[in-house]
C-alpha atoms as a PDB file:
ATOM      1  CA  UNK A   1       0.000   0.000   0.000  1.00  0.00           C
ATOM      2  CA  UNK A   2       2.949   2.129   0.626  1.00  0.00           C
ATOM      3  CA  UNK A   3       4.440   1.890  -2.792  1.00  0.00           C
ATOM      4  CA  UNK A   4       0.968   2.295  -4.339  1.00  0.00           C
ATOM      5  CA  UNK A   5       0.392   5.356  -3.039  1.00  0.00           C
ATOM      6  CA  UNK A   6       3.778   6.643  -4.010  1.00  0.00           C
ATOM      7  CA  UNK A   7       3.514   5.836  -7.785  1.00  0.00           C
ATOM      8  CA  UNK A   8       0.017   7.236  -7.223  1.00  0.00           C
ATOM      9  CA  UNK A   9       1.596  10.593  -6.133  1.00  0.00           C
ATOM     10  CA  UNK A  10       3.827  10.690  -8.307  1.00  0.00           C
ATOM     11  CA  UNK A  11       1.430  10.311 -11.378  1.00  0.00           C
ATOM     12  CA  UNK A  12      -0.768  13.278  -9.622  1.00  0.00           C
ATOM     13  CA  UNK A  13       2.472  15.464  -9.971  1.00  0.00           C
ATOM     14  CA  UNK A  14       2.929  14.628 -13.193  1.00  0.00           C
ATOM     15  CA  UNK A  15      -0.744  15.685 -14.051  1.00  0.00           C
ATOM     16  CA  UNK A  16      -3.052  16.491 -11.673  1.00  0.00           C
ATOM     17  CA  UNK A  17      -6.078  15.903 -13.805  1.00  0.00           C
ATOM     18  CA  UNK A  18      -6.080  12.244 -12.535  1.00  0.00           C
ATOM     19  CA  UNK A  19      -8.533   9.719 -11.741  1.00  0.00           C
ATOM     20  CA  UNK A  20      -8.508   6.901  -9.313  1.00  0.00           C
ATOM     21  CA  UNK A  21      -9.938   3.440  -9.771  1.00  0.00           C
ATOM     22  CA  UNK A  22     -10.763   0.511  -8.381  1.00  0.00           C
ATOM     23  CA  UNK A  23     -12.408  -2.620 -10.247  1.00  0.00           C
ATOM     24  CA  UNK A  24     -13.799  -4.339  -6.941  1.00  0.00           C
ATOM     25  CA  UNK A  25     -12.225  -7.448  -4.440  1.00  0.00           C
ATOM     26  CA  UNK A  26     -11.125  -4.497  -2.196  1.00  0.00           C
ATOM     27  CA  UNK A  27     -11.684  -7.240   0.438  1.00  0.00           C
ATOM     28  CA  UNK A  28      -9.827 -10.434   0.660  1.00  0.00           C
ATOM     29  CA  UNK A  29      -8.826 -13.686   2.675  1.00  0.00           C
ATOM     30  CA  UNK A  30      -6.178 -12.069   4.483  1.00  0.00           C
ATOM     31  CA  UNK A  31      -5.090 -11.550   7.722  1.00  0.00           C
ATOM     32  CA  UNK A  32      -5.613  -8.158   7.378  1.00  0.00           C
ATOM     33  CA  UNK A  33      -9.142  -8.502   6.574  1.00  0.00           C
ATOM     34  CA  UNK A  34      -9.942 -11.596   8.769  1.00  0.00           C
ATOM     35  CA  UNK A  35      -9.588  -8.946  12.057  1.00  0.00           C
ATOM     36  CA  UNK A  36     -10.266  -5.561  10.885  1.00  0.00           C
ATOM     37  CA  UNK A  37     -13.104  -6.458   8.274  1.00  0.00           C
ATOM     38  CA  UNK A  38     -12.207  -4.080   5.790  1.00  0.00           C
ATOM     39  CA  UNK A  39     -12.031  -1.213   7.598  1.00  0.00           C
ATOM     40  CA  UNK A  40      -8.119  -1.228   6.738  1.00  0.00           C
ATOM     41  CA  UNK A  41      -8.615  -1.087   3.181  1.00  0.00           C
ATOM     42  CA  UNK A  42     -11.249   1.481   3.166  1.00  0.00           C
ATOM     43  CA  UNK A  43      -9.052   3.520   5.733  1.00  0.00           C
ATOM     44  CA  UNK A  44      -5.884   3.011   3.448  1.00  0.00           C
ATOM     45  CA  UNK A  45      -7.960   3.760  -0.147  1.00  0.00           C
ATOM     46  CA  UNK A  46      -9.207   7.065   1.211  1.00  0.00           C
ATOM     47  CA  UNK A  47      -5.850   8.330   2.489  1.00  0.00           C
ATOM     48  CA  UNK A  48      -4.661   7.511  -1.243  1.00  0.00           C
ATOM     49  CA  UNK A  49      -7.574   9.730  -2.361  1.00  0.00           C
ATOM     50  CA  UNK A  50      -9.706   6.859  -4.635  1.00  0.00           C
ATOM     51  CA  UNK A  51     -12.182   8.713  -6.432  1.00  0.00           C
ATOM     52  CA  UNK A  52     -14.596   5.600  -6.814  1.00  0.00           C
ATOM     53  CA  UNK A  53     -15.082   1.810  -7.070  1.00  0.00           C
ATOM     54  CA  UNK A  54     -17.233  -1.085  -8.076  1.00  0.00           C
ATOM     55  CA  UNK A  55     -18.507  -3.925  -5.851  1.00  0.00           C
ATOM     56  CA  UNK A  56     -16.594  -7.614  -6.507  1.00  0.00           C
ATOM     57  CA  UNK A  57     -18.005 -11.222  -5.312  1.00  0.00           C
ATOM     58  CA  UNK A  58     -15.293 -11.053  -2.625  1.00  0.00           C
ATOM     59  CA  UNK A  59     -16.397  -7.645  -1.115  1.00  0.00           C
ATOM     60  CA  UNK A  60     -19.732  -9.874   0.110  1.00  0.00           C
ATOM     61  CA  UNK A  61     -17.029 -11.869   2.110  1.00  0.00           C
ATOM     62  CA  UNK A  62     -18.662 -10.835   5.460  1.00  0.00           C
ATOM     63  CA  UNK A  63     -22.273 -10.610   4.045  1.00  0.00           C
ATOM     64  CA  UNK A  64     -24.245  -7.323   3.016  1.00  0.00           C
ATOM     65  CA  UNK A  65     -24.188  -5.889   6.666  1.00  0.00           C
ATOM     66  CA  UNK A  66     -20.249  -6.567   6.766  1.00  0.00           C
ATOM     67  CA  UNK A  67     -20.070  -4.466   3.636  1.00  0.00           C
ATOM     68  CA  UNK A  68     -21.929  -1.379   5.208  1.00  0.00           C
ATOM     69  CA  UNK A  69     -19.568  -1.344   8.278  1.00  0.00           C
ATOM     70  CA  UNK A  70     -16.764  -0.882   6.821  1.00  0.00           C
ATOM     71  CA  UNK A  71     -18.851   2.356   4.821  1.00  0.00           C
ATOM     72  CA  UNK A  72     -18.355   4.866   6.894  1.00  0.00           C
ATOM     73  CA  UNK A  73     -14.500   4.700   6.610  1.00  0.00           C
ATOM     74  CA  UNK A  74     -14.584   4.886   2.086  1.00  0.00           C
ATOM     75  CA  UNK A  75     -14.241   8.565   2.120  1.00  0.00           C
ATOM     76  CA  UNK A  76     -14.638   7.417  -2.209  1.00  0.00           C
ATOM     77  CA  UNK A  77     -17.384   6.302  -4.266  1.00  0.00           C
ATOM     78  CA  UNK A  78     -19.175   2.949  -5.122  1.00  0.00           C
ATOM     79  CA  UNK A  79     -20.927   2.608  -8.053  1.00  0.00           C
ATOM     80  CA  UNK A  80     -22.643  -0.231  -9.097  1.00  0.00           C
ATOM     81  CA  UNK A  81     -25.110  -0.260 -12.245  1.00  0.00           C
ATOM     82  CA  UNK A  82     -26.482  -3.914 -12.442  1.00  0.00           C
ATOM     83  CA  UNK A  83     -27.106  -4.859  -8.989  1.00  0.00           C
ATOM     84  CA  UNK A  84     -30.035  -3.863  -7.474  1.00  0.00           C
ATOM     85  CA  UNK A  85     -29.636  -3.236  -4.168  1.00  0.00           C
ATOM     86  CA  UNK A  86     -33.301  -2.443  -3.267  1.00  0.00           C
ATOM     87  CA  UNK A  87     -34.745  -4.865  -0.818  1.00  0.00           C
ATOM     88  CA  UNK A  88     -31.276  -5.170   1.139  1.00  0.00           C
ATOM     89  CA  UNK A  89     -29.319  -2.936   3.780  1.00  0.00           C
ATOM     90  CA  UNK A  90     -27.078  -1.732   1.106  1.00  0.00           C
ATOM     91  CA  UNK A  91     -30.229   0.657  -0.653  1.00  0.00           C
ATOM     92  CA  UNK A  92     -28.847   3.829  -0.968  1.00  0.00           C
ATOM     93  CA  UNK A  93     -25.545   3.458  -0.627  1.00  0.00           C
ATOM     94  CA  UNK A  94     -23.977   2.498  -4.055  1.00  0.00           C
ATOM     95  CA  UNK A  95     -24.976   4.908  -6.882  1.00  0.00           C
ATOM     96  CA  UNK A  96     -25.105   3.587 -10.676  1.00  0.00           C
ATOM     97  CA  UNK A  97     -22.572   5.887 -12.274  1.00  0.00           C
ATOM     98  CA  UNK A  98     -20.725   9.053 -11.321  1.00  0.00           C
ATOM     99  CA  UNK A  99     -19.496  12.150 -13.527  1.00  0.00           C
ATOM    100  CA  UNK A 100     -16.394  13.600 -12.854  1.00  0.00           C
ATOM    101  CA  UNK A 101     -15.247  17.580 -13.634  1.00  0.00           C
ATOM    102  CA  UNK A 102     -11.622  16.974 -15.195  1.00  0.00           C
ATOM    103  CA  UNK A 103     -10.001  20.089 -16.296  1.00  0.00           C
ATOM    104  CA  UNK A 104     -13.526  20.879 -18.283  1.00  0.00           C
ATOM    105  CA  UNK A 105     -13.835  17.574 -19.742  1.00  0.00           C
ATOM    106  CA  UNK A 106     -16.689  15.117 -18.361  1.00  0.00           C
ATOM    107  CA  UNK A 107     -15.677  12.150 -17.226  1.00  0.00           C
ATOM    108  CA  UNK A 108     -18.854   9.502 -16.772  1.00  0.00           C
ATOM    109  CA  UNK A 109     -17.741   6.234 -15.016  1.00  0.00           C
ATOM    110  CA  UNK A 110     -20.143   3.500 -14.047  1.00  0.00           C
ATOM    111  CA  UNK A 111     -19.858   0.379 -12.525  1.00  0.00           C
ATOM    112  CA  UNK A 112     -20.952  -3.513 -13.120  1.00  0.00           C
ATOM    113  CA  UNK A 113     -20.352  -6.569 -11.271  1.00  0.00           C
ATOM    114  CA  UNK A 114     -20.629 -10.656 -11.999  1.00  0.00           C
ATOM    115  CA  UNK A 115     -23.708 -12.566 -11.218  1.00  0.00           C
ATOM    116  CA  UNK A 116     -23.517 -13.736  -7.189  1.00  0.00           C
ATOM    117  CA  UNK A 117     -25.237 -17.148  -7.316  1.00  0.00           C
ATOM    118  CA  UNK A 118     -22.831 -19.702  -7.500  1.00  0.00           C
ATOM    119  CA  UNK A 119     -19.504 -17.419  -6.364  1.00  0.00           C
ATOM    120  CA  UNK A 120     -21.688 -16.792  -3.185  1.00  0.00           C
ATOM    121  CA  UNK A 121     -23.335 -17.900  -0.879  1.00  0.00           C
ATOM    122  CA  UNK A 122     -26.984 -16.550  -1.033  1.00  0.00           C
ATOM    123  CA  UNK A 123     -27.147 -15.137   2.472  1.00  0.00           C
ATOM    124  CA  UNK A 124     -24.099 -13.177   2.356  1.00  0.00           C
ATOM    125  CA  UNK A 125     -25.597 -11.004  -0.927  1.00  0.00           C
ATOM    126  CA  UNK A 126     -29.590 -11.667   0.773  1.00  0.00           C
ATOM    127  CA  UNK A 127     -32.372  -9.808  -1.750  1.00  0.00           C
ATOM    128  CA  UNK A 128     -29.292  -8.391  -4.185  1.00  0.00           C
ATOM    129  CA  UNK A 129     -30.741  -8.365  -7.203  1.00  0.00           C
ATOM    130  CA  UNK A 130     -28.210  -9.221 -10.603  1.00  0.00           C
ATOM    131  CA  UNK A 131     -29.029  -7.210 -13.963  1.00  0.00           C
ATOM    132  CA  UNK A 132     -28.212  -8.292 -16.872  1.00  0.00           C
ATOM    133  CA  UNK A 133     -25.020  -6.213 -17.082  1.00  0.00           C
ATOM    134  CA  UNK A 134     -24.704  -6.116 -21.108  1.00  0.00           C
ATOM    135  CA  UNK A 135     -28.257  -4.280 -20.789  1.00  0.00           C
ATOM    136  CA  UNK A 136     -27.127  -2.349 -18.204  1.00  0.00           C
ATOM    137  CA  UNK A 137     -24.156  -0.749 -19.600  1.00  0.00           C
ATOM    138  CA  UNK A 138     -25.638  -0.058 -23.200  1.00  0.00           C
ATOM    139  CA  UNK A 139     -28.479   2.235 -20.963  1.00  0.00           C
ATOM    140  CA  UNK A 140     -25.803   3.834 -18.699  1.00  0.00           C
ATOM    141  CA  UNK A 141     -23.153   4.631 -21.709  1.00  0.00           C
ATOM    142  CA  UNK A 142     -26.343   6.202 -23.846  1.00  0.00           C
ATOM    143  CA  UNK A 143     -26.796   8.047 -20.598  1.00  0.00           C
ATOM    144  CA  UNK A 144     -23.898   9.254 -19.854  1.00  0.00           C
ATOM    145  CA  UNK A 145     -22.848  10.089 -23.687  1.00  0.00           C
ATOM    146  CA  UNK A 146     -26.013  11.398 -24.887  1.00  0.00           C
ATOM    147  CA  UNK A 147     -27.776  12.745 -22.064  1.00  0.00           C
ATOM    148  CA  UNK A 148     -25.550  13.906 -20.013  1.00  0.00           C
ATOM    149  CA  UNK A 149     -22.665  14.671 -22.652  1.00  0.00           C
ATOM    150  CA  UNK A 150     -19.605  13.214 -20.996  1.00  0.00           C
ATOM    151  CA  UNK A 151     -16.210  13.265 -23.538  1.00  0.00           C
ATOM    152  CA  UNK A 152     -15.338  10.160 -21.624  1.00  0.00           C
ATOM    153  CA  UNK A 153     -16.713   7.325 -20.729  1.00  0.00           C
ATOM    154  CA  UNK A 154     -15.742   4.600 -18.568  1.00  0.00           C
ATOM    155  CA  UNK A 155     -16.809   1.223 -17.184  1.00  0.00           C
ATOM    156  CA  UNK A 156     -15.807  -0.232 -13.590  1.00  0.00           C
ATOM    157  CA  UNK A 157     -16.094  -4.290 -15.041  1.00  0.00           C
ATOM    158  CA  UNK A 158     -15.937  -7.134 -12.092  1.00  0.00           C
ATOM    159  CA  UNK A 159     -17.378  -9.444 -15.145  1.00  0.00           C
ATOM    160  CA  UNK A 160     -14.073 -10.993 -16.024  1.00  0.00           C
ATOM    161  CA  UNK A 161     -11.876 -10.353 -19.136  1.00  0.00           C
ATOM    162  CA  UNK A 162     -12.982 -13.262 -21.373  1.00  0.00           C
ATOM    163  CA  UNK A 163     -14.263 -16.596 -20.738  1.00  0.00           C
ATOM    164  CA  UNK A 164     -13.121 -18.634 -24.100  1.00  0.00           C
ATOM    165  CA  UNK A 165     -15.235 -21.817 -23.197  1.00  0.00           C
ATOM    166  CA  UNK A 166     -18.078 -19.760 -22.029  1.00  0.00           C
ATOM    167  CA  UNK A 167     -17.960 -16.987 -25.006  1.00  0.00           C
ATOM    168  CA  UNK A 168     -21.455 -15.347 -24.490  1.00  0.00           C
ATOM    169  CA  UNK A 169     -20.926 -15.425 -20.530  1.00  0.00           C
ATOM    170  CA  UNK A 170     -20.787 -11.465 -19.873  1.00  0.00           C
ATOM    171  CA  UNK A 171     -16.955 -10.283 -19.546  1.00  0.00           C
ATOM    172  CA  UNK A 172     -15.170  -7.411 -20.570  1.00  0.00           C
ATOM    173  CA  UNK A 173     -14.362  -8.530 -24.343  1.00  0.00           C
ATOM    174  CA  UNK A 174     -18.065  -9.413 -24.802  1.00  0.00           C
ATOM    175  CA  UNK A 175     -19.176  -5.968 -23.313  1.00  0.00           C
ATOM    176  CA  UNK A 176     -16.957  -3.775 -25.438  1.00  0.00           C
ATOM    177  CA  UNK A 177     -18.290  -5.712 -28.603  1.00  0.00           C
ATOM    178  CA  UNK A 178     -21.772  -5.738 -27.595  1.00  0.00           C
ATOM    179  CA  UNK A 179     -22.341  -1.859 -26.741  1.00  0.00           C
ATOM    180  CA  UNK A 180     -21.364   1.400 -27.536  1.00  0.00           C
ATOM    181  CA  UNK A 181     -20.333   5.255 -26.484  1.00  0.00           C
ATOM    182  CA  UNK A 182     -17.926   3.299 -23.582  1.00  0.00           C
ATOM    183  CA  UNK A 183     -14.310   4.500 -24.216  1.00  0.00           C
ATOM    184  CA  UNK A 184     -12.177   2.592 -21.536  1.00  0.00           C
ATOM    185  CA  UNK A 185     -13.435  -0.992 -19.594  1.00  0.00           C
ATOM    186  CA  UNK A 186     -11.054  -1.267 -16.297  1.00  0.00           C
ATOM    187  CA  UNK A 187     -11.509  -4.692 -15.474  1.00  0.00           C
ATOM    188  CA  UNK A 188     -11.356  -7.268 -12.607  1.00  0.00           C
ATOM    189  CA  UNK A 189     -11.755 -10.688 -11.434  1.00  0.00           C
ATOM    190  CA  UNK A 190     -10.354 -12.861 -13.326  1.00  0.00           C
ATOM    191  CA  UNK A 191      -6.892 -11.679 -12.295  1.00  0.00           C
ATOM    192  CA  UNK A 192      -5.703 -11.483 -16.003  1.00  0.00           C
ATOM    193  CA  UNK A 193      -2.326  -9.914 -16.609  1.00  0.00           C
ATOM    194  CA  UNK A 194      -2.255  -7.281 -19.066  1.00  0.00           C
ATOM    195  CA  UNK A 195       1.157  -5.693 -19.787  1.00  0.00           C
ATOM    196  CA  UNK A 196      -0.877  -2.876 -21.641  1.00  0.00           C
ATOM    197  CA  UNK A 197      -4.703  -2.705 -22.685  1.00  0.00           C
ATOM    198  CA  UNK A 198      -6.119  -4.521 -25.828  1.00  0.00           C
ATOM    199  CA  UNK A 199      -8.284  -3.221 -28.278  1.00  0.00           C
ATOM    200  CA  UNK A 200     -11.940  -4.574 -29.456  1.00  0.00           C
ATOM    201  CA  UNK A 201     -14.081  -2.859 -31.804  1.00  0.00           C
ATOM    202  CA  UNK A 202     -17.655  -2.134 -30.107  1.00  0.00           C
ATOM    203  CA  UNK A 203     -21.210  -2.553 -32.296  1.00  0.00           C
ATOM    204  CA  UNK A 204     -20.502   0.140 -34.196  1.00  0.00           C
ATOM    205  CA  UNK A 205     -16.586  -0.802 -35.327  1.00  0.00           C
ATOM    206  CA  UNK A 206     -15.281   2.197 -32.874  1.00  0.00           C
ATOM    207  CA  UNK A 207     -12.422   0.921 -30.808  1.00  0.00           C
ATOM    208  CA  UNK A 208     -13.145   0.184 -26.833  1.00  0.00           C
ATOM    209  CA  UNK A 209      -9.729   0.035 -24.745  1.00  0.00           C
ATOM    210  CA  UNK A 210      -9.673  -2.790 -22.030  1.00  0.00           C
ATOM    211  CA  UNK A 211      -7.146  -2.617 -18.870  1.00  0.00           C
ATOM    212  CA  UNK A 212      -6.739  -5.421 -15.786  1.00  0.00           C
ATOM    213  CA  UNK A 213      -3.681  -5.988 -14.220  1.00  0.00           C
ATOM    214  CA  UNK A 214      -3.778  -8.757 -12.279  1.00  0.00           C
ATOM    215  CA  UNK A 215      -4.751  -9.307  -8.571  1.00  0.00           C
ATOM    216  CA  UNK A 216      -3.683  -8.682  -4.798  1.00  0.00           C
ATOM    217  CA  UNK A 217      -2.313  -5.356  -5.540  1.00  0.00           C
ATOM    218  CA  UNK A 218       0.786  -6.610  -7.788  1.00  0.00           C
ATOM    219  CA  UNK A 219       0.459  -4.053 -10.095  1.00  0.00           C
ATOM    220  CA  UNK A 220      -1.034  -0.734 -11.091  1.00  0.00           C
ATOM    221  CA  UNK A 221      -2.941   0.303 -14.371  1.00  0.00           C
ATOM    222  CA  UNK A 222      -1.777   3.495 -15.606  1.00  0.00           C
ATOM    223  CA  UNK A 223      -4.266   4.675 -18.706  1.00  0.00           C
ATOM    224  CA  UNK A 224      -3.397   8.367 -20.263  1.00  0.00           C
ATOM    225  CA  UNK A 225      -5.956   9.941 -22.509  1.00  0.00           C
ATOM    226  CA  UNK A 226      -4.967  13.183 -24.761  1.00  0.00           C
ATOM    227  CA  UNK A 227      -7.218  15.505 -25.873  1.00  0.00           C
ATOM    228  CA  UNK A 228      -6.588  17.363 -28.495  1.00  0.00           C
ATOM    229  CA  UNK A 229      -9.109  18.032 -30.937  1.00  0.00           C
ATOM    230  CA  UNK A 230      -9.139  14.244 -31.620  1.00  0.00           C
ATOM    231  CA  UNK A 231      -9.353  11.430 -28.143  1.00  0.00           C
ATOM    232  CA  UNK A 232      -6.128   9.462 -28.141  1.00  0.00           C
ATOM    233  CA  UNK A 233      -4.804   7.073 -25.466  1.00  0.00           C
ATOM    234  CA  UNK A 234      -1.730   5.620 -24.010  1.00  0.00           C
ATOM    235  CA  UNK A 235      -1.336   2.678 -21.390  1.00  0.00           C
ATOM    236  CA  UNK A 236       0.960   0.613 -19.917  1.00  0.00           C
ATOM    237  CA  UNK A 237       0.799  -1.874 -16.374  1.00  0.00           C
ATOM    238  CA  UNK A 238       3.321  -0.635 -13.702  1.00  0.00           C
ATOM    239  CA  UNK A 239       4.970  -2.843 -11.238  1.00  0.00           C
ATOM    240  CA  UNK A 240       4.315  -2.168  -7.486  1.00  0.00           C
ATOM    241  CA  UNK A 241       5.950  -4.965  -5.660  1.00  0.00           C
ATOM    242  CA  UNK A 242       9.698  -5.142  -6.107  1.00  0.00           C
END
């Protein structure tokens, strides 16, 4: 954590007109989470000044009224598109997309997460409702781009990069081919390495950039975009441990 929020300071002084992200599994098996119950993370992700996240299978770990607990201390926010949270403790608390003032440039993120039955058990997620998340995200970029005229666009994805054996399961490749108006898919859970983002064409042959970089904190995803007239982008995966 102490390396990650150096390189993160050190990318703000390079240019301050930075956003950070984090693709969900905050929580994990560890020590650290066994006895504080995420209240470390949360405490540790605020100091580093996250501007939001989205919700993974393991952040249920201690159930939905684990998850609130640790609230209070995420001075960042959670956004979560495709799970509805209605009938649970967690109502009101997650919002389904967030826009961002960046040096006079909207930023619109949102956030989706994998379905919960089968990765769960049922009682730790209770009345969470799962949303079909390819839906979901078509509604929320259209939103975001059209209604609320963002330049950027970009989706908080704990569906998984790509499931070869399962190709029309929902994951990040499928969602970037299946939608439109998203510009960058920051990805999670399957703990896929990605030196630097790939490239798939959406529905309307526009190309959709698609970061993960790994798991348990190894490594941080560094994604420049440069506007100038025309929207270009740069990325690259950046080691933390040593």
């Amino acid at each position: 954590m102490a390396r990650r929020a150096t390189l993160i300071s050190q990318i703000r002084n390079e240019n301050p007109n930075t956003l950070l992200l984090d693709a969900g599994d905050i929580f994990q098996g560890t020590p650290y989470f066994n006895f504080y119950g995420g209240e470390l993370e949360f405490k540790l992700m605020s100091t580093m000044r996250y501007d939001a996240a989205t919700i993974g299978n393991h952040d249920f770990d201690n159930g939905v009224d684990g998850l609130l607990a640790q609230m209070p201390y995420a001075n960042f926010d959670f956004l979560s598109a495709n799970y509805d949270f209605t009938n649970t403790v967690l109502d009101g608390f997650t919002s389904p997309f967030k826009i961002f003032m960046v040096d006079g440039l909207r930023v619109g993120v949102f956030g989706l997460g994998i379905a919960l039955e089968g990765l769960v058990t049922k009682k730790l997620y209770a009345e969470t409702q799962y949303l079909d998340p390819i839906e979901i995200a078509q509604d929320m970029s259209r939103v975001l781009k059209e209604e609320k005229k963002c330049d950027l666009v970009i989706c908080l994805s704990h569906l998984g990069f790509e499931y070869k054996n399962e190709p029309q399961m929902p994951s990040d490749v499928l969602l970037a081919s299946k939608t439109e108006d998203i510009d960058l898919i920051i990805g999670g859970h399957t703990h896929t390495f990605l030196e630097r983002p790939v490239i798939r064409n959406n529905r309307k042959d526009i190309p959709v950039l698609i970061n993960q970089v790994g798991c348990y904190g190894i490594n941080l995803g560094r994604i420049d975009f440069f506007f100038d007239g025309s929207k270009k982008s740069s990325g690259e995966g950046i080691s933390i441990t040593v």
